[in-house]
PDB file of N, CA and C in Angstrom:
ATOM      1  N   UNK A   1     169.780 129.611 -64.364  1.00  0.00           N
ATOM      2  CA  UNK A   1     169.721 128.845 -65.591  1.00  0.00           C
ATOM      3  C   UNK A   1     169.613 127.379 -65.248  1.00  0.00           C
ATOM      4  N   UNK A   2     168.613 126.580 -65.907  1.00  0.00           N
ATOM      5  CA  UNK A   2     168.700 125.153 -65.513  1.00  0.00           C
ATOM      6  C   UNK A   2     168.796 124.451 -66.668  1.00  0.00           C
ATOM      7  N   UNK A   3     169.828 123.254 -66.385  1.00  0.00           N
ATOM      8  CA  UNK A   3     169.896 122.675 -67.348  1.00  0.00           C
ATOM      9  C   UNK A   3     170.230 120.592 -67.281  1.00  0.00           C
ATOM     10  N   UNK A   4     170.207 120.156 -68.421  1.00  0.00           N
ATOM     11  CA  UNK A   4     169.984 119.127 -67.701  1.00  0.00           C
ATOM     12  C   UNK A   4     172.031 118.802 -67.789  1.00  0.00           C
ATOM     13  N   UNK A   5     172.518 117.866 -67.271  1.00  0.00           N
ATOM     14  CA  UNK A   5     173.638 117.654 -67.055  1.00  0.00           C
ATOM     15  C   UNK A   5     174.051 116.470 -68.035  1.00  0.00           C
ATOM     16  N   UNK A   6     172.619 115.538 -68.479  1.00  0.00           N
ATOM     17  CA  UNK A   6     173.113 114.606 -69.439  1.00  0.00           C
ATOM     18  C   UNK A   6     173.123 115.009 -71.123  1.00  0.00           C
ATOM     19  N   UNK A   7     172.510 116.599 -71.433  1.00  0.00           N
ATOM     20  CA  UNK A   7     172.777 117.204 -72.701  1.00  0.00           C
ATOM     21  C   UNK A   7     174.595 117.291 -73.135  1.00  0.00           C
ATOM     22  N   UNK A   8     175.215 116.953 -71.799  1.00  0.00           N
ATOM     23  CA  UNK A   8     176.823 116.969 -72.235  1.00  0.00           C
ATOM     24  C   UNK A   8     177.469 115.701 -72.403  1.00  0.00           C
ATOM     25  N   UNK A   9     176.507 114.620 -72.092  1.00  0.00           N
ATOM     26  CA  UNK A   9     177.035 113.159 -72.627  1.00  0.00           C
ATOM     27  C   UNK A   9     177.293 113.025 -74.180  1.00  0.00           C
ATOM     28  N   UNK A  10     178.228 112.769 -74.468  1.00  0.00           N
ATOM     29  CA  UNK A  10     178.852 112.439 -76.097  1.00  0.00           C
ATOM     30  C   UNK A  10     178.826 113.582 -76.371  1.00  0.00           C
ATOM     31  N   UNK A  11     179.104 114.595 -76.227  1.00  0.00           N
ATOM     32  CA  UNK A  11     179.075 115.633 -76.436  1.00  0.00           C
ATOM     33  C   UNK A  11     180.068 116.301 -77.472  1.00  0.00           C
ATOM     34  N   UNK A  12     180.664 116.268 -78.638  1.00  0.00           N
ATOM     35  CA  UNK A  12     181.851 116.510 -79.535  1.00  0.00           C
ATOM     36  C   UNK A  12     182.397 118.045 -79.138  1.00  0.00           C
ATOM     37  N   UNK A  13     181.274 118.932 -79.056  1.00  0.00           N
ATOM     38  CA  UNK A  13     181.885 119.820 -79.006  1.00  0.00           C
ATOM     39  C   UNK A  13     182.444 120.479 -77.856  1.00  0.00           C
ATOM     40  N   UNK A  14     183.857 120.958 -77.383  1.00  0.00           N
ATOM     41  CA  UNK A  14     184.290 121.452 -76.078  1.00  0.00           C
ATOM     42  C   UNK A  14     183.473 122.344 -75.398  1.00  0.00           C
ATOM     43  N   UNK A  15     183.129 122.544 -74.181  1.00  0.00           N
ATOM     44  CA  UNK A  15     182.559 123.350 -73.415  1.00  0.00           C
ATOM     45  C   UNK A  15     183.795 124.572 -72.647  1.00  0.00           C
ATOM     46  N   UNK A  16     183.667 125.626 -72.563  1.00  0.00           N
ATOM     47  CA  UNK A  16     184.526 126.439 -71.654  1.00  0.00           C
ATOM     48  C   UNK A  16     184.108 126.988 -70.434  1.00  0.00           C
ATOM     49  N   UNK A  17     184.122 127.151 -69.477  1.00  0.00           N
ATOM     50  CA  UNK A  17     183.306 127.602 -68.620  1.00  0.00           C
ATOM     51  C   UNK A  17     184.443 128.556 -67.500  1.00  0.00           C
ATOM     52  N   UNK A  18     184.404 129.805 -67.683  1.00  0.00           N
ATOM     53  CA  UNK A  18     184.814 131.148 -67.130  1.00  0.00           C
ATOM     54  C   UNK A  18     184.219 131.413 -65.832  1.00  0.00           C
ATOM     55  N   UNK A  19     185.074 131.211 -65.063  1.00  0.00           N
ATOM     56  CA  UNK A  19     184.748 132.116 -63.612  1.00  0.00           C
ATOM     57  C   UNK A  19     185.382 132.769 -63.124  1.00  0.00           C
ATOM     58  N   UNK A  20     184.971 133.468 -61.822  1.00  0.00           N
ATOM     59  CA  UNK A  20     185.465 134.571 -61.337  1.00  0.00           C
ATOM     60  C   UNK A  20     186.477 134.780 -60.422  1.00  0.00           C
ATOM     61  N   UNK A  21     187.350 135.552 -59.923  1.00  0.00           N
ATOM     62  CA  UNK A  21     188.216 135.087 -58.797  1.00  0.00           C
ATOM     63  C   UNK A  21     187.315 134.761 -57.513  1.00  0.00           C
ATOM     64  N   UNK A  22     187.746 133.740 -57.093  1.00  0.00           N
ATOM     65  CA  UNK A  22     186.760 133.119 -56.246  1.00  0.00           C
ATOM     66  C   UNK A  22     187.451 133.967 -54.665  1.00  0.00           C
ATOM     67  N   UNK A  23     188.395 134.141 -54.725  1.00  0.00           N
ATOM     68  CA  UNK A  23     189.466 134.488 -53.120  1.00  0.00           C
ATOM     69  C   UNK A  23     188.779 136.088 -53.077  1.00  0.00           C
ATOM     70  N   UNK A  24     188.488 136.844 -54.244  1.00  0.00           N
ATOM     71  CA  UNK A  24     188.152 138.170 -54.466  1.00  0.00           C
ATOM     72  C   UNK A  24     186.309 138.013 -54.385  1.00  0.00           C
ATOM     73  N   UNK A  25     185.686 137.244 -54.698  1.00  0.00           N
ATOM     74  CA  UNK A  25     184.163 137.001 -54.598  1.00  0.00           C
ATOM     75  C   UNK A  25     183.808 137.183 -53.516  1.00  0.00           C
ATOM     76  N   UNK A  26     182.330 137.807 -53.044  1.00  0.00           N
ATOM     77  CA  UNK A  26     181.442 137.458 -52.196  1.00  0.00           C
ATOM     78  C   UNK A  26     180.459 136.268 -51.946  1.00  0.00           C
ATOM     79  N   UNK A  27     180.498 135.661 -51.297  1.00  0.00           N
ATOM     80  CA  UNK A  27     179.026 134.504 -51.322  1.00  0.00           C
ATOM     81  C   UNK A  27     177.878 135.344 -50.919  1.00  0.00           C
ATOM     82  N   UNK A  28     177.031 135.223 -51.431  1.00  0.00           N
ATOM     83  CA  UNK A  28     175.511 136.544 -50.866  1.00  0.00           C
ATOM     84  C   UNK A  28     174.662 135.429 -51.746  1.00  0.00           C
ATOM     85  N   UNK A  29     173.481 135.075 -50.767  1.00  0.00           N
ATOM     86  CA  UNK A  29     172.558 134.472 -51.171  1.00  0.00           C
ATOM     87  C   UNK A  29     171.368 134.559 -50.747  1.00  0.00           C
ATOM     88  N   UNK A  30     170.430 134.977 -51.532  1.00  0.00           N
ATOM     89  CA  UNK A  30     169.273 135.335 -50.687  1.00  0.00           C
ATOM     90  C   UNK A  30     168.591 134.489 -49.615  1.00  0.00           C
ATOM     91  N   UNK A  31     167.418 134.988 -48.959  1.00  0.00           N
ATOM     92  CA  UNK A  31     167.259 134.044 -48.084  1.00  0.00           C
ATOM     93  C   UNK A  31     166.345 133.192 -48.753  1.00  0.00           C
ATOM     94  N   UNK A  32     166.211 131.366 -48.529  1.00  0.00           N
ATOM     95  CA  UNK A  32     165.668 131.006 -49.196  1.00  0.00           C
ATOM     96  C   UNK A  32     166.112 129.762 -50.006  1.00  0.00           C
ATOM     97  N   UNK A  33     167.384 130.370 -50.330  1.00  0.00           N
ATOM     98  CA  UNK A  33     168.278 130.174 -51.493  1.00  0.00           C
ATOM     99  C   UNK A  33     169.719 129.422 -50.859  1.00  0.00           C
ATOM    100  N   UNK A  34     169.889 128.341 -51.844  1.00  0.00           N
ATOM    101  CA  UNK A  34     171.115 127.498 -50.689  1.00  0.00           C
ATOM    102  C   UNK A  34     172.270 127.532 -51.811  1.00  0.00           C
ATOM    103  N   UNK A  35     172.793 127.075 -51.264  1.00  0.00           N
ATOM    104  CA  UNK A  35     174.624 127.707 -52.175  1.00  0.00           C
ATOM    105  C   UNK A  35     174.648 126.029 -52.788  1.00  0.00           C
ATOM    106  N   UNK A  36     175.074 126.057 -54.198  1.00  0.00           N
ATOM    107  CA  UNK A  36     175.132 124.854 -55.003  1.00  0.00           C
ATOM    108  C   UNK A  36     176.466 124.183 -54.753  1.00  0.00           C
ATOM    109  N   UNK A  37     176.014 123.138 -54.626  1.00  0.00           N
ATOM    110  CA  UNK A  37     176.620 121.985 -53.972  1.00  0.00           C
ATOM    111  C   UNK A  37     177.796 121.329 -55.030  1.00  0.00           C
ATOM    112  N   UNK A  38     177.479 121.275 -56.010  1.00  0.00           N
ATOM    113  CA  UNK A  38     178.724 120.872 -57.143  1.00  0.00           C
ATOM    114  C   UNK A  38     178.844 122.135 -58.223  1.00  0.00           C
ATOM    115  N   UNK A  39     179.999 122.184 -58.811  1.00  0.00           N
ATOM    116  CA  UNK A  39     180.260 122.911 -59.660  1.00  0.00           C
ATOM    117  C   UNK A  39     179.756 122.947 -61.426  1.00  0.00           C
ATOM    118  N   UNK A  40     179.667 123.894 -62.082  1.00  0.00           N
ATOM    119  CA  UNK A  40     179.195 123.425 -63.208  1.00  0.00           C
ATOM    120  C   UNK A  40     180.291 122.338 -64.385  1.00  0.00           C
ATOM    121  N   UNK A  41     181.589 122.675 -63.846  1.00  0.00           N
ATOM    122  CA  UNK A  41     182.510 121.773 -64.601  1.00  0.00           C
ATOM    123  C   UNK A  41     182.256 120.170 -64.027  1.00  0.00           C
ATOM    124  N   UNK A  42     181.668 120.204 -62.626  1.00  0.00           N
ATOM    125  CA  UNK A  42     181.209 118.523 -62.144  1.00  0.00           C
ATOM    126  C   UNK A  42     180.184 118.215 -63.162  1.00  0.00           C
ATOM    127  N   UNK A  43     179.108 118.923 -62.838  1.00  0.00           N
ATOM    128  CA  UNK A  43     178.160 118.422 -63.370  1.00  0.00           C
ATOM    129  C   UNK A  43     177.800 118.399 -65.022  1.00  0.00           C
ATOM    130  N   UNK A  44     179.113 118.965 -65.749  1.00  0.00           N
ATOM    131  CA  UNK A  44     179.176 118.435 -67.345  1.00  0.00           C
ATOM    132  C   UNK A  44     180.196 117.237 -67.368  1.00  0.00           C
ATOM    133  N   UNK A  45     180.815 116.977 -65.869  1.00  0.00           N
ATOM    134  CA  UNK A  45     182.093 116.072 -66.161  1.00  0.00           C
ATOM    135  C   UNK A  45     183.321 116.146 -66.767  1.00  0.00           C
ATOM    136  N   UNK A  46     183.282 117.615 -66.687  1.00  0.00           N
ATOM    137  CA  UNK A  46     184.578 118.287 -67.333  1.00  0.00           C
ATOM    138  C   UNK A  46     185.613 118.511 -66.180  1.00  0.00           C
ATOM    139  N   UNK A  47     186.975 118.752 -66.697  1.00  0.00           N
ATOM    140  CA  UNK A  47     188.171 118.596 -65.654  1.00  0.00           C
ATOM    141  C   UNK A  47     187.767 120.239 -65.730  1.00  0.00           C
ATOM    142  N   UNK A  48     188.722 120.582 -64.734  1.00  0.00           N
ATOM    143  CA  UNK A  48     188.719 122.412 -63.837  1.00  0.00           C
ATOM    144  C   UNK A  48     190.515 122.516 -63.690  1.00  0.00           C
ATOM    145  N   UNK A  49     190.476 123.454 -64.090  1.00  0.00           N
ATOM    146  CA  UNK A  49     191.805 124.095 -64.101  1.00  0.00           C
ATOM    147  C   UNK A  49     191.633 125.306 -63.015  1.00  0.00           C
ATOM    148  N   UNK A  50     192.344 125.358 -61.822  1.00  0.00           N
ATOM    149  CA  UNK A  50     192.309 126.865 -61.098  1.00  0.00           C
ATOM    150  C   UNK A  50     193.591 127.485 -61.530  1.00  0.00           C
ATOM    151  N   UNK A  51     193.339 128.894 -61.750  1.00  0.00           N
ATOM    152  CA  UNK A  51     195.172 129.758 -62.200  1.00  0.00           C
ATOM    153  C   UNK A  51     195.434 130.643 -60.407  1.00  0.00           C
ATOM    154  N   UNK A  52     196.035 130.451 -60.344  1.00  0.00           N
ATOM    155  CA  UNK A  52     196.344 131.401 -59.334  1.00  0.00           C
ATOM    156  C   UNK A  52     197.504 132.002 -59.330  1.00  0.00           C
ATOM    157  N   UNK A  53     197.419 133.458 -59.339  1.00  0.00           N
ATOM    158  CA  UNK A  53     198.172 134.459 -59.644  1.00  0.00           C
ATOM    159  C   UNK A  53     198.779 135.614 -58.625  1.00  0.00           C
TER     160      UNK A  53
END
């Protein structure tokens, strides 16, 4: 999905953004393909909460 990062400037309405257990995840990336460098909560400029349980 691409998107631009300044559609979240002034933005009123909250964004949520759900991920996965990261300690339980695989990284698998095809070849080709490079592992993203900032997160999507960076790049709306939103704070990140981790739960760990």
């Amino acid at each position: 999905y691409n998107y631009d990062s300044e559609q979240f400037i002034d933005n009123p309405i909250p964004v949520l953004v759900i991920g996965t257990k990261q300690d339980l995840a695989m990284e698998v990336y095809p070849p080709g393909r490079t592992k993203r460098t900032a997160s999507i909560a960076e790049e709306c400029g939103a704070d990140e909460i981790y739960v760990v349980s």
